[in-house]
Protein backbone atom coordinates (compact mmCIF):
# COMPACT_ATOMS: atom_id res chain seq x y z
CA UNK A 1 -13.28 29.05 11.22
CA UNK A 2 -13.91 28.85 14.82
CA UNK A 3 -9.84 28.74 15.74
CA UNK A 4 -7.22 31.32 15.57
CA UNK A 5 -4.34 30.18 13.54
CA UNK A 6 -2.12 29.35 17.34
CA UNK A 7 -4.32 26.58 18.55
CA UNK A 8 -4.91 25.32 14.39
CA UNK A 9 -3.24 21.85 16.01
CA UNK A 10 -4.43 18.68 17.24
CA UNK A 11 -2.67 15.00 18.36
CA UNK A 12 -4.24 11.57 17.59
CA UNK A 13 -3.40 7.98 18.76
CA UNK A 14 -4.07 4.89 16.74
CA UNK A 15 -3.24 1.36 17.09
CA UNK A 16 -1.88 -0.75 14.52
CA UNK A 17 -3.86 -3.68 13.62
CA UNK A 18 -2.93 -7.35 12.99
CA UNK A 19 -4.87 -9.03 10.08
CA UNK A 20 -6.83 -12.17 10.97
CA UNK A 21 -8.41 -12.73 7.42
CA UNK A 22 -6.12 -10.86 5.14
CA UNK A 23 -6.55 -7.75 2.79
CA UNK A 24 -3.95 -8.70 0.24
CA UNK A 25 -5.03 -7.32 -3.34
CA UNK A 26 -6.21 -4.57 -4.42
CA UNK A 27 -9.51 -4.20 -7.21
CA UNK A 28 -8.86 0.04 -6.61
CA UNK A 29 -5.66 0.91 -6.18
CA UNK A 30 -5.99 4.84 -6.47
CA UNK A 31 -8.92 4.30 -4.21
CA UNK A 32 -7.36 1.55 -2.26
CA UNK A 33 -10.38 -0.72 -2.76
CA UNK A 34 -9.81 -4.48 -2.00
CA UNK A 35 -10.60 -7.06 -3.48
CA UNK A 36 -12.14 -8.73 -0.52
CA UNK A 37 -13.37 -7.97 2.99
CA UNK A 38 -10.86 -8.68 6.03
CA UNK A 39 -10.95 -9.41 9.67
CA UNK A 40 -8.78 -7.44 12.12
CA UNK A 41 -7.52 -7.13 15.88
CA UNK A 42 -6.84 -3.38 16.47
CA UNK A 43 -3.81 -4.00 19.12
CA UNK A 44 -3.79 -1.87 22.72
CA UNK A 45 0.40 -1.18 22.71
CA UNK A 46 1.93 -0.94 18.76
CA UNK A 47 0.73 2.60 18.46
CA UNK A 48 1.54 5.80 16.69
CA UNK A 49 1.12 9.10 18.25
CA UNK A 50 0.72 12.06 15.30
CA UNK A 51 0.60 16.16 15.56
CA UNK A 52 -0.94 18.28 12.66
CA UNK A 53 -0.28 21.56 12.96
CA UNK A 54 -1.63 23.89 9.69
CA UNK A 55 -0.07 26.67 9.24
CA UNK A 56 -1.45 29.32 6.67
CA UNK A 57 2.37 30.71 6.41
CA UNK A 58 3.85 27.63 5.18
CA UNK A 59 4.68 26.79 1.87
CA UNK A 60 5.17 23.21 2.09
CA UNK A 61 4.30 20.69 4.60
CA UNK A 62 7.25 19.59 7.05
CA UNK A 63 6.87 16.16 8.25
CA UNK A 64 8.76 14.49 10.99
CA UNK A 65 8.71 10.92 11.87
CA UNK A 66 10.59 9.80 14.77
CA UNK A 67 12.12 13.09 15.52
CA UNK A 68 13.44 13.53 12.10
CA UNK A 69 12.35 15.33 9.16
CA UNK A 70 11.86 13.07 6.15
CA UNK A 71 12.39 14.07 2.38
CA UNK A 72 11.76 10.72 1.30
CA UNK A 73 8.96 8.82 -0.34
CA UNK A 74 7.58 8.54 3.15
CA UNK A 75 7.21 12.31 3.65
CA UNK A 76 5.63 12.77 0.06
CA UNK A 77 3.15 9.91 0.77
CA UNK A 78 2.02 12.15 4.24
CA UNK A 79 1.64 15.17 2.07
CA UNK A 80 -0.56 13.46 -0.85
CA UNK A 81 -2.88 12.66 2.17
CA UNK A 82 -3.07 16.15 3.42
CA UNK A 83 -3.81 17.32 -0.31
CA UNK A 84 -7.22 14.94 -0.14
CA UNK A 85 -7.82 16.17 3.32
CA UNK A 86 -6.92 20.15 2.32
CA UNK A 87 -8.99 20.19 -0.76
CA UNK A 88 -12.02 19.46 1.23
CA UNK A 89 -11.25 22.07 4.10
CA UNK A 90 -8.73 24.68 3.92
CA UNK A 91 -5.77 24.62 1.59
CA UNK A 92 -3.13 24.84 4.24
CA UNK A 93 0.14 22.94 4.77
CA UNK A 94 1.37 21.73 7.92
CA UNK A 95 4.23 20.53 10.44
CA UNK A 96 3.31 17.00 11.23
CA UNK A 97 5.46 15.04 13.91
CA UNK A 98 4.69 11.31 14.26
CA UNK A 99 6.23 8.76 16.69
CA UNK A 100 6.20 5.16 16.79
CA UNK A 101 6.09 2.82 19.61
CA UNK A 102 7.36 0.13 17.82
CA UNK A 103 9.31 -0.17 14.65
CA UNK A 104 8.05 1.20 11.44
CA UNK A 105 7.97 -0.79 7.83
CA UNK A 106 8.57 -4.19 9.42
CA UNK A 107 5.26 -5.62 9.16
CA UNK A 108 4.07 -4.52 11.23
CA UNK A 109 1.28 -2.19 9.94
CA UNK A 110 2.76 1.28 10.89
CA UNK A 111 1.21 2.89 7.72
CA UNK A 112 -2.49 1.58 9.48
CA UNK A 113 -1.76 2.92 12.63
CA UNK A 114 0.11 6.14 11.33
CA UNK A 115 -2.38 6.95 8.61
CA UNK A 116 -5.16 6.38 11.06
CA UNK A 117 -3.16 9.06 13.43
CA UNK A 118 -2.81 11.60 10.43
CA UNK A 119 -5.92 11.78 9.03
CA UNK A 120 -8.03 12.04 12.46
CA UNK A 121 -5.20 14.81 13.57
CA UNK A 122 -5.51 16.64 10.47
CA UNK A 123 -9.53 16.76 10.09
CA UNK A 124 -9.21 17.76 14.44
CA UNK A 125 -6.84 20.62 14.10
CA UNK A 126 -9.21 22.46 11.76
CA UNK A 127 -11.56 22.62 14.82
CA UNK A 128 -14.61 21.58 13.27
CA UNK A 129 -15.60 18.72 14.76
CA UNK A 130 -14.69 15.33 13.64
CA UNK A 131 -16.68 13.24 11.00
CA UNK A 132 -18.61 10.23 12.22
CA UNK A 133 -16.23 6.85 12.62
CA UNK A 134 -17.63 5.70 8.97
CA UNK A 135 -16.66 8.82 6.94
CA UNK A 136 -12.91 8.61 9.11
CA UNK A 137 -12.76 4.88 8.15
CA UNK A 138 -13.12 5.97 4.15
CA UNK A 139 -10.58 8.92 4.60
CA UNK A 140 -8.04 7.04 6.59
CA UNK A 141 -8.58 4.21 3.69
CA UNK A 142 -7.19 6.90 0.96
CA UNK A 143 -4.08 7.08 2.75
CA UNK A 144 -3.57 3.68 3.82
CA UNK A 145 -6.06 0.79 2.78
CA UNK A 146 -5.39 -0.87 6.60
CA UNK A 147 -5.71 2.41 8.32
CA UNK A 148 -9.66 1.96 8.08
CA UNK A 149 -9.61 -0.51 10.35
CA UNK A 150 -7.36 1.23 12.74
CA UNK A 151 -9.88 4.12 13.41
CA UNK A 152 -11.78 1.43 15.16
CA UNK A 153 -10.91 -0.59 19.05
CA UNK A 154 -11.74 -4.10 19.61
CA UNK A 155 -12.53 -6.66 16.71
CA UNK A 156 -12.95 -4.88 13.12
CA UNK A 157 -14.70 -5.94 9.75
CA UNK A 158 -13.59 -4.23 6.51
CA UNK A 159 -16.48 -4.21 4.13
CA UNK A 160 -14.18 -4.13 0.80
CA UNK A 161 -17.50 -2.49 -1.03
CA UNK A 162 -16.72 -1.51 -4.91
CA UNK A 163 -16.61 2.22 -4.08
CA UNK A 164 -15.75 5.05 -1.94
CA UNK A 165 -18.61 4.75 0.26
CA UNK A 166 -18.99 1.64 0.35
CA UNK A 167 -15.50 0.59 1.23
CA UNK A 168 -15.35 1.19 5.16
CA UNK A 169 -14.36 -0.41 8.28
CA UNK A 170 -16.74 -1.56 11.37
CA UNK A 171 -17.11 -2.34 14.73
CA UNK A 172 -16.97 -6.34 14.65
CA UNK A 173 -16.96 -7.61 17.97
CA UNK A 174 -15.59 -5.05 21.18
CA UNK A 175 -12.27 -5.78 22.70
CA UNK A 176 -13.40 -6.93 26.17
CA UNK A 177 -15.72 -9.84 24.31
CA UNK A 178 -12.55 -12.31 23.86
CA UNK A 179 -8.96 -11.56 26.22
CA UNK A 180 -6.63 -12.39 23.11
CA UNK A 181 -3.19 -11.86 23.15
CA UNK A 182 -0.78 -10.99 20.13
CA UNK A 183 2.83 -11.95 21.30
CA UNK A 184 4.60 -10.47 18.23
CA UNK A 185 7.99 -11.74 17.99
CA UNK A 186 10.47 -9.06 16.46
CA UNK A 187 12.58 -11.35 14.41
CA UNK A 188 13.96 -8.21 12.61
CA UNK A 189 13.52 -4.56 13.17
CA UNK A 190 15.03 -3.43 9.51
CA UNK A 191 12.11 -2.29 6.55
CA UNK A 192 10.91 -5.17 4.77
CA UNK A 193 12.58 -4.85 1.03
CA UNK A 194 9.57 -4.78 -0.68
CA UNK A 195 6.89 -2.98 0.81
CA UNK A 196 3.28 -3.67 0.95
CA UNK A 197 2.29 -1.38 -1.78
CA UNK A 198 3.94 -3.40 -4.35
CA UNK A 199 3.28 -7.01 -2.46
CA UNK A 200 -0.46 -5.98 -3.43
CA UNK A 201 0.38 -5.59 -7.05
CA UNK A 202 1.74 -9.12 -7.19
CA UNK A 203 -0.78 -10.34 -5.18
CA UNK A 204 -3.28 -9.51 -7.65
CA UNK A 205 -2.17 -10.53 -10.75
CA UNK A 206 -1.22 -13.99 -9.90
CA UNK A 207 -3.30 -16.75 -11.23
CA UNK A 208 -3.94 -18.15 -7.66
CA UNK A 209 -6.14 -14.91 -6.71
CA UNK A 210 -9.05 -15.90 -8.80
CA UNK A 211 -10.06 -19.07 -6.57
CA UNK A 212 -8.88 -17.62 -3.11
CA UNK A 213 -11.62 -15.00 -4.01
CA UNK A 214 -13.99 -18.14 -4.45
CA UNK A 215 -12.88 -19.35 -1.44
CA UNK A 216 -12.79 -16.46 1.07
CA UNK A 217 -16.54 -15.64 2.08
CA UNK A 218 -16.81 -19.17 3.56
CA UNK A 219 -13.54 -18.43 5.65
CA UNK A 220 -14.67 -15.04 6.69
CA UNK A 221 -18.07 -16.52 8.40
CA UNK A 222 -16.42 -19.46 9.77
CA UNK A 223 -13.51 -17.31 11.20
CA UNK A 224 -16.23 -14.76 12.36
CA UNK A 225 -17.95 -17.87 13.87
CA UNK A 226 -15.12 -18.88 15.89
CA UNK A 227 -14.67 -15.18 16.83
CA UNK A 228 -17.98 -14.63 18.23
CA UNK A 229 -17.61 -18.07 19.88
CA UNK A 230 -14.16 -18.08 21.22
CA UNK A 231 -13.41 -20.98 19.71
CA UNK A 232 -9.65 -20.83 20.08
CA UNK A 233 -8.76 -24.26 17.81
CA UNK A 234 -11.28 -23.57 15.02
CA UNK A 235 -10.29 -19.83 15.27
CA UNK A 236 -6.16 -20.75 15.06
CA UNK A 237 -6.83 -23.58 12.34
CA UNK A 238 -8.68 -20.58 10.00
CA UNK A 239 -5.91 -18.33 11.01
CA UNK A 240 -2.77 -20.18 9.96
CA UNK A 241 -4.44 -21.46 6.67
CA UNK A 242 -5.10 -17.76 5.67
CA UNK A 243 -1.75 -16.48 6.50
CA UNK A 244 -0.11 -19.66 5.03
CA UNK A 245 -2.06 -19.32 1.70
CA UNK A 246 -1.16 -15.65 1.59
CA UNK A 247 2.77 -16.35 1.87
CA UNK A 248 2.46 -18.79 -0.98
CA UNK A 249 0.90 -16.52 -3.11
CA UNK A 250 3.82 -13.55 -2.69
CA UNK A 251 6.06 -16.73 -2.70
CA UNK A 252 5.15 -17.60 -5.90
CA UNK A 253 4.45 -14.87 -7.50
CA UNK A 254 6.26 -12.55 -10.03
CA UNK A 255 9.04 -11.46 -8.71
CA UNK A 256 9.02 -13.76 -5.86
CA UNK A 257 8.62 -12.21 -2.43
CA UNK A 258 9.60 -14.08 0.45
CA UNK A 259 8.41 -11.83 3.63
CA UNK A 260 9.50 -15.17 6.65
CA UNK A 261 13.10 -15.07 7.58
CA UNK A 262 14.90 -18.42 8.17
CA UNK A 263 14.26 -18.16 12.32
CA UNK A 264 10.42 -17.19 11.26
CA UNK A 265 10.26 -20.81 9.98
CA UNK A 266 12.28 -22.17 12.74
CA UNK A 267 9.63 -20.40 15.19
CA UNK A 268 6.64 -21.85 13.26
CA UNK A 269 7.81 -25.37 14.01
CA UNK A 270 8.46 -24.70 17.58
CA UNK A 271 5.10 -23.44 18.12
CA UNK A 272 3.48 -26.47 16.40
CA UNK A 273 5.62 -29.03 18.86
CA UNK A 274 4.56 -26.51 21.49
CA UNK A 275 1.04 -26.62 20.69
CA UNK A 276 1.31 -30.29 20.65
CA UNK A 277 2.65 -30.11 24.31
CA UNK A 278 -0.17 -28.94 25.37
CA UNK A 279 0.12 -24.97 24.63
CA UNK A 280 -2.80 -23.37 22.57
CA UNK A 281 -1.58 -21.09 20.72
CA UNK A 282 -1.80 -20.37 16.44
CA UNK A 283 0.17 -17.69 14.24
CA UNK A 284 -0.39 -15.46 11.48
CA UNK A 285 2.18 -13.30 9.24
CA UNK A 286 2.22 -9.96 7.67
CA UNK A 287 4.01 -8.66 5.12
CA UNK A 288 7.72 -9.19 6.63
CA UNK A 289 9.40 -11.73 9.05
CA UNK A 290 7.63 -11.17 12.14
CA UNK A 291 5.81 -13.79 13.90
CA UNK A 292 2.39 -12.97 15.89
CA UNK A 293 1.57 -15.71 17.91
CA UNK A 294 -2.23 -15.36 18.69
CA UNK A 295 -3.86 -16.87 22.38
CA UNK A 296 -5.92 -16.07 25.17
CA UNK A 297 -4.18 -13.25 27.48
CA UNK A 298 -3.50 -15.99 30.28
CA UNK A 299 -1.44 -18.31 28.30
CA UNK A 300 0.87 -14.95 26.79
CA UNK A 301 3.63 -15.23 29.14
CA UNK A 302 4.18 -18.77 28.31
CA UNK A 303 4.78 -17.74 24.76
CA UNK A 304 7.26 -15.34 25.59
CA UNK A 305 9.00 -17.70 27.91
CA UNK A 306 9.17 -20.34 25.10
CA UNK A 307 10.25 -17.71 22.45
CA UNK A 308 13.35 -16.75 24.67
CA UNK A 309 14.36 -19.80 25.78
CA UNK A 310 15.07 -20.16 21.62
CA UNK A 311 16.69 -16.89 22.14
CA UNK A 312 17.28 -14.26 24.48
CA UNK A 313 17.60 -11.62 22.57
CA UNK A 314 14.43 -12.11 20.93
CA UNK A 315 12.40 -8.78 21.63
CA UNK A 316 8.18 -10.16 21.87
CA UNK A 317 5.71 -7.24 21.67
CA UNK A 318 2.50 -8.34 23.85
CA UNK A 319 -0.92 -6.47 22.75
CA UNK A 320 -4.38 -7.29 23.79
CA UNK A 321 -7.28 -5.75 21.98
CA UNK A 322 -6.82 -1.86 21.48
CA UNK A 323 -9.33 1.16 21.80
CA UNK A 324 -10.56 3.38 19.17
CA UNK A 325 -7.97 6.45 17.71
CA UNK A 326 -8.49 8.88 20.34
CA UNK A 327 -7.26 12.63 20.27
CA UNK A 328 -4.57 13.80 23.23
CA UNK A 329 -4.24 17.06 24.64
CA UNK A 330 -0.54 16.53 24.92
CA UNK A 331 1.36 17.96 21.47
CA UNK A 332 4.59 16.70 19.70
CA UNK A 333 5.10 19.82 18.03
């Protein structure tokens, strides 16, 4: 060890990430393999900011998430993910203390984001130097299949690979190559009711998955295409087939999940009417009822205006393309 036990602490940033081409399905769930590669936007202000502090004294980890300790399935899910991360270092628990800049379990990827945060705070605060970006991409993956891609700034490929070491997240295409803008309309700020973990499982077994798999590879290089292009029709035409196909899948499948709200819908043919006024702008969906409305950075404020001239109280979340996790000196805990 080159710490004493006092200074056995660390903080980490990540972005979430929105989802251009989907990971939705899983071919290794323990592992949390997918069954196909996806295409990301790591986003500069939906963060979370996590503190790992091991403690050789402790007997069981303490987690806090937004100031308060959690006892829930949440908290056991942080400590599995220290037991991977333990077993390979030091078999220590810890008080971890995570905050959110924008509300968690809405879908809006706060497990990438937050799993990203824990896992390159807990590898830091043993003081050992920190793995290269592939190795952090595979252990933020074991926590959180998105979370790979949240280790990473800019534009990010998933390579789904059939294995642990194969299945890791890249550099695609740096932030400052293309100004896009994610206007992410809160349409509600309460957990989704059925959370991603089990949207996979449906995902998977439906009878639809077998030809999307067929069909994905030529998405991913045309989408990549219009990436490395900025192409913004061909790019918003890939992206609202993908996210539209995805929704029909959960909407259809067994049980039925339906992630849009009735105002999600409501949005999504404003946007088109708007888009046929003149404004270029395309959206994509996660798993819940938020709406990301994707554009270039100069037409953002447009979308916002629009959005709250539907409603005022309609919150929008504006990101551009985020940096890499980064470690802070400044500690939660």
């Amino acid at each position: 060890m080159s710490q004493d036990r006092d200074s056995l602490r660390a903080t980490a940033r990540a972005g979430s990430n929105i989802a251009f081409l989907k990971y939705w399905g899983k071919r290794d769930a323990a592992l949390n393999i997918p069954l196909n590669d996806s295409l990301s936007m790591t986003l500069s202000d939906a963060h979370t900011t996590t503190t790992v502090a091991w403690d050789p004294d402790l007997k069981l980890d303490e987690v806090y998430i937004d100031g308060e300790r959690v006892l829930d399935r949440r908290g056991v899910r942080v400590s599995k993910h220290l037991d991977r991360i333990r077993a390979q270092w030091y078999p220590w628990h810890a008080r971890v203390a995570s905050v959110n800049s924008f509300p968690a379990g809405t879908g809006l990827a706060s497990s990438a984001s937050g799993f990203a945060a824990l896992t390159v705070a807990a590898i830091a605060a043993y003081g050992e130097g920190l793995p290269d970006p592939d190795e952090l991409s595979r252990w933020a993956r074991l926590g959180s299949g998105s979370a790979c891609r949240s280790i990473h700034g800019g534009y990010v490929e998933w390579r789904a690979g059939t294995d642990h070491a194969s299945s890791r997240a890249r550099l695609f295409m740096p932030g400052d190559a293309w100004d896009l803008s994610d206007v992410v309309v809160l349409v509600s700020g309460h957990p989704k009711e059925i959370p991603s973990s089990e949207g996979h499982a449906i995902a998977a077994r439906h009878p639809f998955m077998a030809v999307r798999q067929q069909l994905l590879p030529a998405r991913m290089a045309a989408m990549k295409g219009a990436l490395a292009a900025r192409h913004l029709p061909t790019f918003g035409e890939l992206l609202e087939q993908e996210a539209l196909e995805v929704q029909g899948i959960m909407m259809s499948g067994t049980p039925s999940c339906l992630y849009p709200a009735g105002l999600t819908i409501d949005l999504i043919h404003r946007l088109r009417r708007w888009r046929e006024d003149g404004l270029p702008a395309w959206f994509t969906l996660d798993a819940g009822p938020n709406l990301h409305v994707l554009t270039e950075s100069r037409f953002a404020p447009d979308v916002v205006e629009r959005v709250r001239s539907v409603d005022p109280r309609l919150e929008c979340l504006v990101n551009r393309p985020g940096g890499p996790v980064t470690l802070l000196s400044h500690h939660l805990i």
